[in-house]
C-alpha atoms as a PDB file:
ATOM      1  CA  UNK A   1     -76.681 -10.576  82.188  1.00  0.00           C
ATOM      2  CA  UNK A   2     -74.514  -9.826  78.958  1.00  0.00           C
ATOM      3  CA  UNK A   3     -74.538 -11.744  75.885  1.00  0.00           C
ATOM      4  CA  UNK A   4     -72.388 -14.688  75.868  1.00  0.00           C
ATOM      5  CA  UNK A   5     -70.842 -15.552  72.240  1.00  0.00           C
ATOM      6  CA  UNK A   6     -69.716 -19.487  72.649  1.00  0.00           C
ATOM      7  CA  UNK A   7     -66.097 -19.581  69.477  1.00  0.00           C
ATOM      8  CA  UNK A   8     -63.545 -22.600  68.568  1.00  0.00           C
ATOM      9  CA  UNK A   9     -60.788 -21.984  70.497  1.00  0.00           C
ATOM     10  CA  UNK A  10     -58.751 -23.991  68.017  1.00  0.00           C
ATOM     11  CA  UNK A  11     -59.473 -22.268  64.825  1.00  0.00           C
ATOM     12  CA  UNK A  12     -57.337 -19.112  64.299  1.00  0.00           C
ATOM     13  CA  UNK A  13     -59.596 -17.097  62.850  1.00  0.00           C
ATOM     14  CA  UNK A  14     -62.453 -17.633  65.483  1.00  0.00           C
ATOM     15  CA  UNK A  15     -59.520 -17.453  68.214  1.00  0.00           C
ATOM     16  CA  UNK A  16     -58.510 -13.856  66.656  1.00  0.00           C
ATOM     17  CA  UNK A  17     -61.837 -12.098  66.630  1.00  0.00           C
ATOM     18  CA  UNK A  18     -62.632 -13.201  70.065  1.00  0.00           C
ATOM     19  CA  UNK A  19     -59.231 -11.372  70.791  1.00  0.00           C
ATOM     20  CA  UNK A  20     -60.310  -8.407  69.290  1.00  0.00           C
ATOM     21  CA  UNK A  21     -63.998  -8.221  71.010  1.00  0.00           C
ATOM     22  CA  UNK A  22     -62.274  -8.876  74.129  1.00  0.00           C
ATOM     23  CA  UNK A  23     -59.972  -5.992  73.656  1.00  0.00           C
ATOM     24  CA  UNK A  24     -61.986  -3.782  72.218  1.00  0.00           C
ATOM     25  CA  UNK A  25     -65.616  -3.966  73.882  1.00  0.00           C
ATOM     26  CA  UNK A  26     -64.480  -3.754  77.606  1.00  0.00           C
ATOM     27  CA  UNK A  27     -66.576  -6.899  78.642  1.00  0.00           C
ATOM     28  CA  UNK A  28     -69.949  -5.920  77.030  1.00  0.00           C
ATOM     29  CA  UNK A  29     -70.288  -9.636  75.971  1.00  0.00           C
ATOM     30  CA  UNK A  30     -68.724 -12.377  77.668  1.00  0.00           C
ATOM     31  CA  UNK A  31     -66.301 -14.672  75.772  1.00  0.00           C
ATOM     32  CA  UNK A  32     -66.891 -18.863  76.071  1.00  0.00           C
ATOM     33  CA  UNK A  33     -64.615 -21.116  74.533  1.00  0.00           C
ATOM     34  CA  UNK A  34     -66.137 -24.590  73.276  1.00  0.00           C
ATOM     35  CA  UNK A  35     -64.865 -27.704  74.661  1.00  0.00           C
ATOM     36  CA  UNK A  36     -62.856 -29.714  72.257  1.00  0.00           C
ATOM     37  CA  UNK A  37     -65.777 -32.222  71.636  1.00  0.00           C
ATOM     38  CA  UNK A  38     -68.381 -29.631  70.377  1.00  0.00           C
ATOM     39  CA  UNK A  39     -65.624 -27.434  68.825  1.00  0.00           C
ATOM     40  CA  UNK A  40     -65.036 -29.690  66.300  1.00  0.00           C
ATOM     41  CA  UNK A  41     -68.677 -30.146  65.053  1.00  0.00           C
ATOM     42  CA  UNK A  42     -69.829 -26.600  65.724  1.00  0.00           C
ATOM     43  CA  UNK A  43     -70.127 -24.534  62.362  1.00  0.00           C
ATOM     44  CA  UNK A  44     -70.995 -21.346  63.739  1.00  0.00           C
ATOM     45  CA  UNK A  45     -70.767 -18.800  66.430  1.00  0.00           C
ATOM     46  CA  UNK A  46     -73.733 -19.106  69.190  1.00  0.00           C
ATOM     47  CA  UNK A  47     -74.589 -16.619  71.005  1.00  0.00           C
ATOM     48  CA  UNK A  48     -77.110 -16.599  74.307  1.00  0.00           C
ATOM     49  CA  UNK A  49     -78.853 -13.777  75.302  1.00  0.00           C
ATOM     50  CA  UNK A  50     -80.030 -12.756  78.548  1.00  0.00           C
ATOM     51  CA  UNK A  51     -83.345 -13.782  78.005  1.00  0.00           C
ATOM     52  CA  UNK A  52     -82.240 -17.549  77.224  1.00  0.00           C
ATOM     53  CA  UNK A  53     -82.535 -17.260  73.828  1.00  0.00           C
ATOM     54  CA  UNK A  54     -79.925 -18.815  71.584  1.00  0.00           C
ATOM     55  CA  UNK A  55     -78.480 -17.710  68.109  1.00  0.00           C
ATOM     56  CA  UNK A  56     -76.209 -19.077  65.404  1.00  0.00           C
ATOM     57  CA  UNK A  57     -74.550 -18.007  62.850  1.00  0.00           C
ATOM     58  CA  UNK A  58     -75.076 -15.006  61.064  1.00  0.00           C
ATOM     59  CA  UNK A  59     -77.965 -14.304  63.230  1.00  0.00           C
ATOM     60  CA  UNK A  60     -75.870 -14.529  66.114  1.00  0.00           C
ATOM     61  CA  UNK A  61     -73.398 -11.928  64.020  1.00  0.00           C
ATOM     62  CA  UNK A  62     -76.017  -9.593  63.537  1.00  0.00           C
ATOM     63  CA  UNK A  63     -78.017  -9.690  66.609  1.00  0.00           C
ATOM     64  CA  UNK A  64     -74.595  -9.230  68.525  1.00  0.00           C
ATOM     65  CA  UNK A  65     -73.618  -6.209  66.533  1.00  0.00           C
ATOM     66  CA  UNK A  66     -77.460  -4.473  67.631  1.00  0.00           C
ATOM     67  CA  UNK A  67     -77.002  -5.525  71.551  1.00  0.00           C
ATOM     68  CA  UNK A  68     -73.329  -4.356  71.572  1.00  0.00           C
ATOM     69  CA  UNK A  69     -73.101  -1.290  68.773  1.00  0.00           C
ATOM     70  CA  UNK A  70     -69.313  -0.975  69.593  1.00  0.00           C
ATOM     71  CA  UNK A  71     -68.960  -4.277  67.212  1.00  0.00           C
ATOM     72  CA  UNK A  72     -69.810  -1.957  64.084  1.00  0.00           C
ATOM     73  CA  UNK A  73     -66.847   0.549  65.446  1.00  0.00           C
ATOM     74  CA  UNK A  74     -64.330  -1.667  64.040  1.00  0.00           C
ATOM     75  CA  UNK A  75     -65.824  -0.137  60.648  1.00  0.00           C
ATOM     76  CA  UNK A  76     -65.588   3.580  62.023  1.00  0.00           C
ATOM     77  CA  UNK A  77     -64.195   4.580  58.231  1.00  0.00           C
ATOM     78  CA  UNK A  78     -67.807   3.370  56.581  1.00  0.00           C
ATOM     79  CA  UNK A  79     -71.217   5.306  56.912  1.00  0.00           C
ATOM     80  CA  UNK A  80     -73.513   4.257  59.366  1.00  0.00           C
ATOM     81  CA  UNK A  81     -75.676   2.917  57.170  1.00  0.00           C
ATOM     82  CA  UNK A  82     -73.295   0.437  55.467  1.00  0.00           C
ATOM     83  CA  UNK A  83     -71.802  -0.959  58.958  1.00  0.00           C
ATOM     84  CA  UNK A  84     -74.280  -3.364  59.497  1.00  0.00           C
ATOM     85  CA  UNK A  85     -73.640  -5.013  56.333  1.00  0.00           C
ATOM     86  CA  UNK A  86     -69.792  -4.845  56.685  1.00  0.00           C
ATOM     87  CA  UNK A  87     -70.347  -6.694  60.095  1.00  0.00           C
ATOM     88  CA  UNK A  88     -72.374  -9.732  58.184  1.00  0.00           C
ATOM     89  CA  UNK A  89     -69.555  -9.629  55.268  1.00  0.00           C
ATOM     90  CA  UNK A  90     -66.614  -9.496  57.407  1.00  0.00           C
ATOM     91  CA  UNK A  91     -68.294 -12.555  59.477  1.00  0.00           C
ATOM     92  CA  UNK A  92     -69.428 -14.701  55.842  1.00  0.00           C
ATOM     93  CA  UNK A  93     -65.914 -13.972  54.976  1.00  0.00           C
ATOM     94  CA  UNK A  94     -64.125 -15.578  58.419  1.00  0.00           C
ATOM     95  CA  UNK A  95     -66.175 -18.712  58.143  1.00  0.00           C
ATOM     96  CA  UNK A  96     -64.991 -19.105  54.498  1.00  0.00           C
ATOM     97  CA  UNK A  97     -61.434 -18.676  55.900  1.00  0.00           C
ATOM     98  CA  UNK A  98     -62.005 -21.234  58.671  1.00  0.00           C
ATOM     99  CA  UNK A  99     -63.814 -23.586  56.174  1.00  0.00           C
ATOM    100  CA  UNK A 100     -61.248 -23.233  53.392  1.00  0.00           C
ATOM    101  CA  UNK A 101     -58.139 -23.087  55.065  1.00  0.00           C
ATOM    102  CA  UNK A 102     -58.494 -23.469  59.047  1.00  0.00           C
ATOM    103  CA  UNK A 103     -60.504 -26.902  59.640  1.00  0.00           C
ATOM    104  CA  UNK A 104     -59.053 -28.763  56.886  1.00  0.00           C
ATOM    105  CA  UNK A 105     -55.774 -28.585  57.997  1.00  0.00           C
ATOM    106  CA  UNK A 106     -56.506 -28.811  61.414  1.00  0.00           C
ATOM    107  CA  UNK A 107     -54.517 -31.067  63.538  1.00  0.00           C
ATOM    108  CA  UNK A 108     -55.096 -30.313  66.848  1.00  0.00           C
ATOM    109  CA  UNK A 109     -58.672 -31.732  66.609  1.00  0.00           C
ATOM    110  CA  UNK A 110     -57.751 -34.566  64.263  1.00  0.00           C
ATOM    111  CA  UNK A 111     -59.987 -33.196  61.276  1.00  0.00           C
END
């Protein structure tokens, strides 16, 4: 079983990386969108694992970027060593984005 990252398929920003995994990684994790109910409370990526276990967050970030390595080619122009880091940034960054500027405005799920 591949990993299974659960996004808000109303925010942008979520909506746009999950575009970009799912053109880029040729299915090595499987894309879920949230209902509208949970959507609106959830805070974070989750991501489940084949072994049942269940991540959020920055966790989720990282541990996806370690099952599927092709996540840290999106930062091909940085050394190895400094990908993993760019991964966590680029993710701290999105969720300010959606926090700042996404949910607040966000009419589709009356927030």
């Amino acid at each position: 079983m591949i990993p299974r990252l659960f996004y808000d398929p109303l925010c942008p920003v979520c909506r746009s990386f999950a575009g970009l995994l799912r053109k880029n990684l040729d299915g090595a994790v499987e894309l879920v969108e949230l209902d509208i109910k949970e959507a609106k409370t959830s805070k974070d990526f989750r991501l489940e694992l084949s072994d049942g276990s269940v991540l959020y967050g920055e966790q989720a970030i990282q541990r996806l970027a370690s099952e599927v390595p092709k996540v840290k080619d999106f930062f091909w122009m940085l050394p190895d060593s400094y990908r993993n880091k760019a991964v966590l940034q680029s993710y701290r960054f999105a969720k300010w984005l959606r926090k700042m500027f996404v949910r607040r405005e966000c009419r589709e799920c009356g927030d």
